[in-house]
PDB file of N, CA and C in Angstrom:
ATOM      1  N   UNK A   1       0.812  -1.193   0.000  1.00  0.00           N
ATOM      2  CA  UNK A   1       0.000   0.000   0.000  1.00  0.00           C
ATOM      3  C   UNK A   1       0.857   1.260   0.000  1.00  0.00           C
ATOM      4  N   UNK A   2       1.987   1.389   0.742  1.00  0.00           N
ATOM      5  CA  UNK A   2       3.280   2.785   0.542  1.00  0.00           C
ATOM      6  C   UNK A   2       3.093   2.807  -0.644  1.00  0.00           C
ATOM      7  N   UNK A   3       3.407   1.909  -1.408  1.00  0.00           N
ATOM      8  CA  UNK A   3       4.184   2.208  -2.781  1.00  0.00           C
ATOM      9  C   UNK A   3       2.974   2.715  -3.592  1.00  0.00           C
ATOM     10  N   UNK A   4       1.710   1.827  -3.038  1.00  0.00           N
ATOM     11  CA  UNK A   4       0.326   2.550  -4.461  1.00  0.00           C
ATOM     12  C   UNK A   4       0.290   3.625  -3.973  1.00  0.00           C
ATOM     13  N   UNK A   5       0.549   4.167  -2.383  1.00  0.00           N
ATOM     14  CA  UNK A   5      -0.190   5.760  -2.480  1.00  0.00           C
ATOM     15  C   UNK A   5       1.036   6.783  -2.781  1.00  0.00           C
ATOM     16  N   UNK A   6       1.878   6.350  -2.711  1.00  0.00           N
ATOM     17  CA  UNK A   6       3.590   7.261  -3.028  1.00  0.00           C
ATOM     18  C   UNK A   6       3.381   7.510  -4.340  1.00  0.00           C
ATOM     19  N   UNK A   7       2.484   7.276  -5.562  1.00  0.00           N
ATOM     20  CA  UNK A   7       2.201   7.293  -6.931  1.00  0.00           C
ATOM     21  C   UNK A   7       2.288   8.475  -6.864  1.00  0.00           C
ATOM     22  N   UNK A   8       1.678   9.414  -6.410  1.00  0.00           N
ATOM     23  CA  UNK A   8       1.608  11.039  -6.327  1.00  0.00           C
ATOM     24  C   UNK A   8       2.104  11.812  -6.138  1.00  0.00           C
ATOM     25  N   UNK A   9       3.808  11.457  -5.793  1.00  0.00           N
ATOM     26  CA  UNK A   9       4.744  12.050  -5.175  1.00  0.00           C
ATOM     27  C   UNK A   9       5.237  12.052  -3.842  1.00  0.00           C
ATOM     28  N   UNK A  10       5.957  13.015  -3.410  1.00  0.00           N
ATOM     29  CA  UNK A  10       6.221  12.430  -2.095  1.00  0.00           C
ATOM     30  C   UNK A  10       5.027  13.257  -0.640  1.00  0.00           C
ATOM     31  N   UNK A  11       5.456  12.539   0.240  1.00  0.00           N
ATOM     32  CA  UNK A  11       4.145  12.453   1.175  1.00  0.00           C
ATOM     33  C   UNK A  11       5.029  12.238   2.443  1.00  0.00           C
ATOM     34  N   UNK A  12       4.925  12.863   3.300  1.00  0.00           N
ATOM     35  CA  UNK A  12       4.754  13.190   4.868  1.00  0.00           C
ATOM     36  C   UNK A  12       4.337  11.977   6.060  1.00  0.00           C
ATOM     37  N   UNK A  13       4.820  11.556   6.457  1.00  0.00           N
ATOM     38  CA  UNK A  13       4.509  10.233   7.189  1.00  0.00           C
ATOM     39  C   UNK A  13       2.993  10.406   7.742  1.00  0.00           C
ATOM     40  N   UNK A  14       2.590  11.271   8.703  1.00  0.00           N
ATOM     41  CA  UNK A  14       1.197  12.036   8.769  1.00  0.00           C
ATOM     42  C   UNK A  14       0.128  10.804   7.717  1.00  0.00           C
ATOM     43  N   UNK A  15       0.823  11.877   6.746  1.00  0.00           N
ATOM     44  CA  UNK A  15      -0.246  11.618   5.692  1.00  0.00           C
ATOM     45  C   UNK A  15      -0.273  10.237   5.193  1.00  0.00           C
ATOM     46  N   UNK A  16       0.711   9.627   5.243  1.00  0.00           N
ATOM     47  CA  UNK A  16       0.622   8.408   5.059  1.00  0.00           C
ATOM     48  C   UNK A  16      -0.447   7.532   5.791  1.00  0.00           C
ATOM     49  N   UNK A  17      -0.355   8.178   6.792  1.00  0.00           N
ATOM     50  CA  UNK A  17      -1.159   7.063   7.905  1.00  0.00           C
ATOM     51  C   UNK A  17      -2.551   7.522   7.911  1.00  0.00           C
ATOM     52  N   UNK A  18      -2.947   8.815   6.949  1.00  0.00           N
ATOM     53  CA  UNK A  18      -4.278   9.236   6.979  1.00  0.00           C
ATOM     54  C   UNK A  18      -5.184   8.248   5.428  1.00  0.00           C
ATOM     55  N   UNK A  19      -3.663   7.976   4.909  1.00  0.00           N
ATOM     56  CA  UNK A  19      -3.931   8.006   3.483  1.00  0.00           C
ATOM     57  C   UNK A  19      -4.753   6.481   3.382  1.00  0.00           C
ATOM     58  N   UNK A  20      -3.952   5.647   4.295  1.00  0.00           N
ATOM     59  CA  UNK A  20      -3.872   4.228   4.535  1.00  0.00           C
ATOM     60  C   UNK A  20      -4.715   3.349   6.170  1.00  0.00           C
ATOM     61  N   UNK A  21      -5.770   4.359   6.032  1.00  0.00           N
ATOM     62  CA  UNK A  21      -6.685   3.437   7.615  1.00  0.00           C
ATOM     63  C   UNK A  21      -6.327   2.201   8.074  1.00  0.00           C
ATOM     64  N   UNK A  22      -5.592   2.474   9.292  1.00  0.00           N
ATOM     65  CA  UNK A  22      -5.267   1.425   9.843  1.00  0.00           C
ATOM     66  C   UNK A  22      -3.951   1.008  10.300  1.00  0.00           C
ATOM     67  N   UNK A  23      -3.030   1.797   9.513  1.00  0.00           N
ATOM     68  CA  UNK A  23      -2.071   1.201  10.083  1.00  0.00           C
ATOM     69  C   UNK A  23      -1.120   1.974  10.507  1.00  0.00           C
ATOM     70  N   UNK A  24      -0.657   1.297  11.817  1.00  0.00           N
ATOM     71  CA  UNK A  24      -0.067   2.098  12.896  1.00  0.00           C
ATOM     72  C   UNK A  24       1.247   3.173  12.973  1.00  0.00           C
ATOM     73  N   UNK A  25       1.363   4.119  13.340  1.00  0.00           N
ATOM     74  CA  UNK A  25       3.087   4.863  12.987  1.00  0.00           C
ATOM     75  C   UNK A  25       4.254   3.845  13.585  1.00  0.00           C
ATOM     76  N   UNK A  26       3.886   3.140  14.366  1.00  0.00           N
ATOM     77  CA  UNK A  26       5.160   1.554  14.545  1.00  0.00           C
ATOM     78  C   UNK A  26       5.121   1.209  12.978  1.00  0.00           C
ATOM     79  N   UNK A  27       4.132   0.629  12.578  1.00  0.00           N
ATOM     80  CA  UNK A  27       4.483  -0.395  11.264  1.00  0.00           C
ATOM     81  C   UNK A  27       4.634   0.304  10.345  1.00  0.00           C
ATOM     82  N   UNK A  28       3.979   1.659  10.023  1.00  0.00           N
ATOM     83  CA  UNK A  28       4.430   2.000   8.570  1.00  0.00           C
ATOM     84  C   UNK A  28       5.713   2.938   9.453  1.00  0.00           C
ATOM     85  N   UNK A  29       6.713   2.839  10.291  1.00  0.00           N
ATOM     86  CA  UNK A  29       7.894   3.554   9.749  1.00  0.00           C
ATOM     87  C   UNK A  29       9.035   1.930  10.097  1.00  0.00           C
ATOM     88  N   UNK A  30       8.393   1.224  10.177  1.00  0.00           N
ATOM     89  CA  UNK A  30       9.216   0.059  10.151  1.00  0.00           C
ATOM     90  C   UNK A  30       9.153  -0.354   8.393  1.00  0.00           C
ATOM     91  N   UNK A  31       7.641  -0.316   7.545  1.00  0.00           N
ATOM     92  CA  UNK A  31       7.884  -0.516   6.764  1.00  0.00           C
ATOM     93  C   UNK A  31       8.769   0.299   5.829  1.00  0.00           C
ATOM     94  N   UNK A  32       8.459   1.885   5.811  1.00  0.00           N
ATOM     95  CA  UNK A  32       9.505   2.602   5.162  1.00  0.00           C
ATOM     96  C   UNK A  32      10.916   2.630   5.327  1.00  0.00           C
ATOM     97  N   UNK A  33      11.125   2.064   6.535  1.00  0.00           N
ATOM     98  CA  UNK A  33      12.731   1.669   6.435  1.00  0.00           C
ATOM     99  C   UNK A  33      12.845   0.585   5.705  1.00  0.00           C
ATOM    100  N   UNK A  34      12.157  -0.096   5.437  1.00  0.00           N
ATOM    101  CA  UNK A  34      12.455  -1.673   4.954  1.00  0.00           C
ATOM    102  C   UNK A  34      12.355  -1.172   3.272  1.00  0.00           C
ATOM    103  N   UNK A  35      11.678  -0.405   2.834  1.00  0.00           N
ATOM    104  CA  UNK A  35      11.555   0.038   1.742  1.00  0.00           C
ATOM    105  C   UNK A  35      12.358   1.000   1.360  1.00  0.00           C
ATOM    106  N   UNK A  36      13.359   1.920   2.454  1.00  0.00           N
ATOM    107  CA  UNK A  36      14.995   2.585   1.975  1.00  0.00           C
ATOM    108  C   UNK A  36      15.250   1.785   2.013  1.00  0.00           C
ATOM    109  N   UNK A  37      15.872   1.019   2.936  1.00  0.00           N
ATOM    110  CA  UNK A  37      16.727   0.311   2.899  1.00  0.00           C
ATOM    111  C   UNK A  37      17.338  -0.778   1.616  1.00  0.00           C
ATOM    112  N   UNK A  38      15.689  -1.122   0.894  1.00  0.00           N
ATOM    113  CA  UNK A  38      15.697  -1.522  -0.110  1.00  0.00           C
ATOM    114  C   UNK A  38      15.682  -0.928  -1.360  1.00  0.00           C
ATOM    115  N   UNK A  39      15.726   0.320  -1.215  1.00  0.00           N
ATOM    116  CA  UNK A  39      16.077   1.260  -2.567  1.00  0.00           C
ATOM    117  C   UNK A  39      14.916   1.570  -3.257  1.00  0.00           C
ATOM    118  N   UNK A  40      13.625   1.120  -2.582  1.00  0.00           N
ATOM    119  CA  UNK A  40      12.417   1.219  -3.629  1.00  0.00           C
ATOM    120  C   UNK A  40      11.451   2.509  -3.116  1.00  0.00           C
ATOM    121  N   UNK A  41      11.987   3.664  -2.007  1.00  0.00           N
ATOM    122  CA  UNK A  41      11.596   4.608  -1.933  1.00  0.00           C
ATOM    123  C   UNK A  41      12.941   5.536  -1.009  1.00  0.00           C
ATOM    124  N   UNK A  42      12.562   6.749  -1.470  1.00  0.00           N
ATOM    125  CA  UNK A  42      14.226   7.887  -0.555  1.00  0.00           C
ATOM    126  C   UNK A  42      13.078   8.684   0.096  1.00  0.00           C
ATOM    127  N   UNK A  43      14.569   8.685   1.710  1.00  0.00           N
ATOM    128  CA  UNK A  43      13.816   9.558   2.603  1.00  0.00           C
ATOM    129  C   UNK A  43      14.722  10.882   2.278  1.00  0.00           C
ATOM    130  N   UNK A  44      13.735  12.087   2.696  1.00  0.00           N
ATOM    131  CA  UNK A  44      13.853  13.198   2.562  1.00  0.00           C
ATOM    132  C   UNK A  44      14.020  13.999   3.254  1.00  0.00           C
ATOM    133  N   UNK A  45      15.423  14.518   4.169  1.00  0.00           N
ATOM    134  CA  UNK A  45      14.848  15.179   5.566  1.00  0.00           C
ATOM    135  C   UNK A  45      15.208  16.827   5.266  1.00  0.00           C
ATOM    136  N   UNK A  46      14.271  17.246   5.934  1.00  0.00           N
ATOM    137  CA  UNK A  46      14.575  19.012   5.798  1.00  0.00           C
ATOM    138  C   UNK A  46      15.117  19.964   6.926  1.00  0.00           C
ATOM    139  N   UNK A  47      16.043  20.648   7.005  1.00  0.00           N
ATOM    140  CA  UNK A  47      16.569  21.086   8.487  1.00  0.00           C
ATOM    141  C   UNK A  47      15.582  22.267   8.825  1.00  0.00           C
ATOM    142  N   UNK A  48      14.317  21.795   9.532  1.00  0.00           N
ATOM    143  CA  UNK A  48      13.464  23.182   9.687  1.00  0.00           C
ATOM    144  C   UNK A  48      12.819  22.816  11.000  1.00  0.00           C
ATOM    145  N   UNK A  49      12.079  23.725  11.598  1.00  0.00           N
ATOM    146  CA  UNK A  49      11.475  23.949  13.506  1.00  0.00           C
ATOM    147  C   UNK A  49      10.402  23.650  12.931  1.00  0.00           C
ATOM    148  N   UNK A  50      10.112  22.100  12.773  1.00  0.00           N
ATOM    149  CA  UNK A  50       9.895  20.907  13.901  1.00  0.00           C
ATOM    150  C   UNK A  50      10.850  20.319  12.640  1.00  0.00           C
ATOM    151  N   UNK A  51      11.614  19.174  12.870  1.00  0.00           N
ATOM    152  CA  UNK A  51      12.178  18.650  11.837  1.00  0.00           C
ATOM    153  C   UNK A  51      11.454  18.159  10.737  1.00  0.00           C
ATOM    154  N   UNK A  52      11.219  18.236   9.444  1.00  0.00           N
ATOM    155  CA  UNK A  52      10.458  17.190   8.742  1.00  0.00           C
ATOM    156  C   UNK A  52      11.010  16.603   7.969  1.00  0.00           C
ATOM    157  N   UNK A  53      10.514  15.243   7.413  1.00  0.00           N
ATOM    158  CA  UNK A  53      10.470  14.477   6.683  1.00  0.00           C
ATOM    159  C   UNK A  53       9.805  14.014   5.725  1.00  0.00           C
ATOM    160  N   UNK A  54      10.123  13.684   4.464  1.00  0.00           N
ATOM    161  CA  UNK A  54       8.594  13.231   3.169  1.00  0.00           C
ATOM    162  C   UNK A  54       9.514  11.476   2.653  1.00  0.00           C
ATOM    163  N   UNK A  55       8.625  10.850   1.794  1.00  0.00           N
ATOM    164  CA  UNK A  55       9.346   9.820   1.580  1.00  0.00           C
ATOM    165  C   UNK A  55       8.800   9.741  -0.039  1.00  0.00           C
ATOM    166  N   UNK A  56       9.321   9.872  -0.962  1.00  0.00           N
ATOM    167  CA  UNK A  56       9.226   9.734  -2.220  1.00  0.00           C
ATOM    168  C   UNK A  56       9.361   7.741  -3.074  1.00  0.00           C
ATOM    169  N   UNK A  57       8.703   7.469  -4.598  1.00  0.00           N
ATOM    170  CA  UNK A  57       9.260   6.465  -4.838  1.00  0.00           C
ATOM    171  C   UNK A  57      10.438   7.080  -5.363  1.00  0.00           C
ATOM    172  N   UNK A  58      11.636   5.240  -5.369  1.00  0.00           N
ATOM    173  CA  UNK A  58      12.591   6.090  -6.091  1.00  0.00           C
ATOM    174  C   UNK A  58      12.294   5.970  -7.347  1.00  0.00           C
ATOM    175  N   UNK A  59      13.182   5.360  -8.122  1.00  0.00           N
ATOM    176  CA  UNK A  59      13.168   4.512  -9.558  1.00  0.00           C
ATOM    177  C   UNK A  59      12.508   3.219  -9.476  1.00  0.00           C
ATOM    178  N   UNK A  60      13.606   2.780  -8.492  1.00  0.00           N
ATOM    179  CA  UNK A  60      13.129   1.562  -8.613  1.00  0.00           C
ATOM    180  C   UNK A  60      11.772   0.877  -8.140  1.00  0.00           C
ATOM    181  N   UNK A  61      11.690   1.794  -6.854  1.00  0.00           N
ATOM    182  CA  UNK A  61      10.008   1.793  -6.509  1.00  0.00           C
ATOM    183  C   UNK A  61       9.635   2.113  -7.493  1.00  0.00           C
ATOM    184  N   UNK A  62       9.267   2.558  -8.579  1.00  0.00           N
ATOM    185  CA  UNK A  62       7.950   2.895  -9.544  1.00  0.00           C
ATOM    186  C   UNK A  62       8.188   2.134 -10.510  1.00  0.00           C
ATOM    187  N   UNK A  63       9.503   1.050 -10.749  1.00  0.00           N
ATOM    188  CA  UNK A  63       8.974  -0.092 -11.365  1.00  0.00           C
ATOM    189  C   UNK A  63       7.830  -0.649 -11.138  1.00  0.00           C
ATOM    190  N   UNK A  64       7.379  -0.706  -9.755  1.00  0.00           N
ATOM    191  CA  UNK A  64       7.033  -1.963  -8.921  1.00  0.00           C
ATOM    192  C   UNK A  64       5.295  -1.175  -9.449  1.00  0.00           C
ATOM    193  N   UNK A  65       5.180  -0.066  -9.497  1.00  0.00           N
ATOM    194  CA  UNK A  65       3.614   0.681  -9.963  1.00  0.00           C
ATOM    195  C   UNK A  65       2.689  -0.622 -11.011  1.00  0.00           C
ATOM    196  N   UNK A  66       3.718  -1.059 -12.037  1.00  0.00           N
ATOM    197  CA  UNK A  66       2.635  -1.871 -12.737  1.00  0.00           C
ATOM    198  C   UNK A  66       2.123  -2.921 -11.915  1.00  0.00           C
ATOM    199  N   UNK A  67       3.276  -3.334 -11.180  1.00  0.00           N
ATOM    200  CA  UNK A  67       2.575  -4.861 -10.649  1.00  0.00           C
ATOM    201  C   UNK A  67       1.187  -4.562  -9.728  1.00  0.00           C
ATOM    202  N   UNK A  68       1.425  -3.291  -8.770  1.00  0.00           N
ATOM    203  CA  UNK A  68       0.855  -2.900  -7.615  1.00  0.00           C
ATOM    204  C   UNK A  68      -0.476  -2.155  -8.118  1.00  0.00           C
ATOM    205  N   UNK A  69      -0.488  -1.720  -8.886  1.00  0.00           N
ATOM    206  CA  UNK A  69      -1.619  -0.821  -9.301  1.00  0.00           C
ATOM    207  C   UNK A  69      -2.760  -1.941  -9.081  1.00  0.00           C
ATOM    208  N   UNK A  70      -2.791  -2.901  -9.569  1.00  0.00           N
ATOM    209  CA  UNK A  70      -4.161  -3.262  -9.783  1.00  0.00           C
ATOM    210  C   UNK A  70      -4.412  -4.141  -7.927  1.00  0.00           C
ATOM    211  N   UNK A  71      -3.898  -4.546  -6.950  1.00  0.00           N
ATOM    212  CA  UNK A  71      -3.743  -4.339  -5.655  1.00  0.00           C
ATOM    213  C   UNK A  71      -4.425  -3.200  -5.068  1.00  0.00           C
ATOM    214  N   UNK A  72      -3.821  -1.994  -5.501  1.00  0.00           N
ATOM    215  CA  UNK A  72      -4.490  -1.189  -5.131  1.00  0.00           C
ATOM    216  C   UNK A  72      -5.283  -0.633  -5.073  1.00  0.00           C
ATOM    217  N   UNK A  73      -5.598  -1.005  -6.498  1.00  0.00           N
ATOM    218  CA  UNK A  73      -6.994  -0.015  -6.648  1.00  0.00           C
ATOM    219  C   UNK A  73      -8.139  -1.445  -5.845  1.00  0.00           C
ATOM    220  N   UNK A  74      -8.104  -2.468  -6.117  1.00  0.00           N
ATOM    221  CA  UNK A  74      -8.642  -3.553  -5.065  1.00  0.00           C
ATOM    222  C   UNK A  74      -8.880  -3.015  -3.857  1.00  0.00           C
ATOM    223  N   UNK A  75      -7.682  -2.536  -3.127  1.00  0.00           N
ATOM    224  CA  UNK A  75      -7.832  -2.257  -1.762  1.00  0.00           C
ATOM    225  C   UNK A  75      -8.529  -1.034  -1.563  1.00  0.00           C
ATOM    226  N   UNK A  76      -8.731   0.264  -2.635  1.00  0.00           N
ATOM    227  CA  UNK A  76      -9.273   0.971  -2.506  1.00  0.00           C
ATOM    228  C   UNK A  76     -10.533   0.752  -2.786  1.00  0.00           C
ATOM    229  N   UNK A  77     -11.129   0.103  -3.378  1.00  0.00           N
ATOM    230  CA  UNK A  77     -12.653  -0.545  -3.641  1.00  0.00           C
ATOM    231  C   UNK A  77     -13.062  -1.454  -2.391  1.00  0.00           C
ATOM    232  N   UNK A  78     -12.213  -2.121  -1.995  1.00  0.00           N
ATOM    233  CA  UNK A  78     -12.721  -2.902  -0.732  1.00  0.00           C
ATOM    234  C   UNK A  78     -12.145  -2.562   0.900  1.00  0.00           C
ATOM    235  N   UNK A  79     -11.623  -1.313   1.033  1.00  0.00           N
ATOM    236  CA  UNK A  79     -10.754  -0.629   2.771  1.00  0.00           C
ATOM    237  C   UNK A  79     -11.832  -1.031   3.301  1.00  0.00           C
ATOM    238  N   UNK A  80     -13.136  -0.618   3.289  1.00  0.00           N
ATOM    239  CA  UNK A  80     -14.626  -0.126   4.155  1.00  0.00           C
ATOM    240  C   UNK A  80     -14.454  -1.998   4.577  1.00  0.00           C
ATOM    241  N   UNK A  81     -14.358  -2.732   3.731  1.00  0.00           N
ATOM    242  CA  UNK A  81     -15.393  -3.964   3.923  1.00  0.00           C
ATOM    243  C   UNK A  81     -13.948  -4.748   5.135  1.00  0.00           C
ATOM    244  N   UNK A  82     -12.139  -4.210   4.830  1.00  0.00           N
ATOM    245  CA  UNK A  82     -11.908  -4.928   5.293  1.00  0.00           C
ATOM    246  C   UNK A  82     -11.551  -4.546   6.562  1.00  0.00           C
ATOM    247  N   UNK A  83     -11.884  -2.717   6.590  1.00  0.00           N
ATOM    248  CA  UNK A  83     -11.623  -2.436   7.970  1.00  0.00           C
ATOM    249  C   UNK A  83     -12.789  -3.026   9.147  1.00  0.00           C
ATOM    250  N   UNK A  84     -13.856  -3.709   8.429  1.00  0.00           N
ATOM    251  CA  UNK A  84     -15.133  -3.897   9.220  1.00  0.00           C
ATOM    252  C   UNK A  84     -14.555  -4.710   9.525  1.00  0.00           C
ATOM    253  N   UNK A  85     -13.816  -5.682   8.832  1.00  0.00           N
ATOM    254  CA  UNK A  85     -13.968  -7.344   9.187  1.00  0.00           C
ATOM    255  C   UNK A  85     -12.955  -7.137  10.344  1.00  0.00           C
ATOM    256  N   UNK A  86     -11.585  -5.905  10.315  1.00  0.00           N
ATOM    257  CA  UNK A  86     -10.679  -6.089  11.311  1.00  0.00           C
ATOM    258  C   UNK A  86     -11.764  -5.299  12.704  1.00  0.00           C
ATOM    259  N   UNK A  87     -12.561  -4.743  12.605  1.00  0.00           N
ATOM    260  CA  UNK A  87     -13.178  -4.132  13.867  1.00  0.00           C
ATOM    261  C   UNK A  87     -13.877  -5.619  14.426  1.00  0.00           C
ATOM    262  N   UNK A  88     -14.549  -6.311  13.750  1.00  0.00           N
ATOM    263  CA  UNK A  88     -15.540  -7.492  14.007  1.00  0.00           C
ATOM    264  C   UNK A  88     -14.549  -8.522  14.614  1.00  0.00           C
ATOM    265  N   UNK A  89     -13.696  -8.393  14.272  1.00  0.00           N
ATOM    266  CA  UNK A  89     -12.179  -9.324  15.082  1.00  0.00           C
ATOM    267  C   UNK A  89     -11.321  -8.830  16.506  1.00  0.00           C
ATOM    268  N   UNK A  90     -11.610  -7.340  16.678  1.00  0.00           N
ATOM    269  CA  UNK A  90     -11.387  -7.103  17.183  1.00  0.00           C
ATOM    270  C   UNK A  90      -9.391  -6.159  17.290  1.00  0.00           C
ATOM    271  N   UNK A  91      -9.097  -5.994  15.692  1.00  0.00           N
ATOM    272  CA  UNK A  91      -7.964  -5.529  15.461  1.00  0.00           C
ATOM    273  C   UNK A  91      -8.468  -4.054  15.296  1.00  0.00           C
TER     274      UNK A  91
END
């Protein structure tokens, strides 16, 4: 899901987690390290009062757009049905 909503450019951790219901600032900055680390998105830091940060794809992340696109747009047609099922579970 980083990589389908990073399609738009780069994005603000914030927003990430507004973008993507559900998942926690533990896991998506564990996942964005796992995704520098792997070269398929760059972090961006800016020296300003409060510090910030954005996380862009790189290259090689936007290979990965064809495979992911159609994932995503899935998950965007079905968030509602699967955030129910995680409330009904109790996640």
């Amino acid at each position: 899901m980083l990589i389908w909503v990073l399609v738009d450019g780069p994005r603000r951790p914030g927003e990430l987690c507004e973008l993507i219901g559900g998942i926690s600032p533990r896991v998506r900055t564990e996942a964005l390290r796992w995704l520098d680390f792997n070269g398929l998105v760059a972090r961006n830091s800016y020296a300003e009062a409060p510090p910030r940060a954005e996380y862009e794809l790189s290259a090689l992340g936007r290979t990965l757009l064809g495979p992911v696109d159609p994932f995503g747009a899935w998950v965007f047609e079905h968030c509602d049905e699967v955030m129910a099922a995680q409330e009904r579970k109790g996640g």
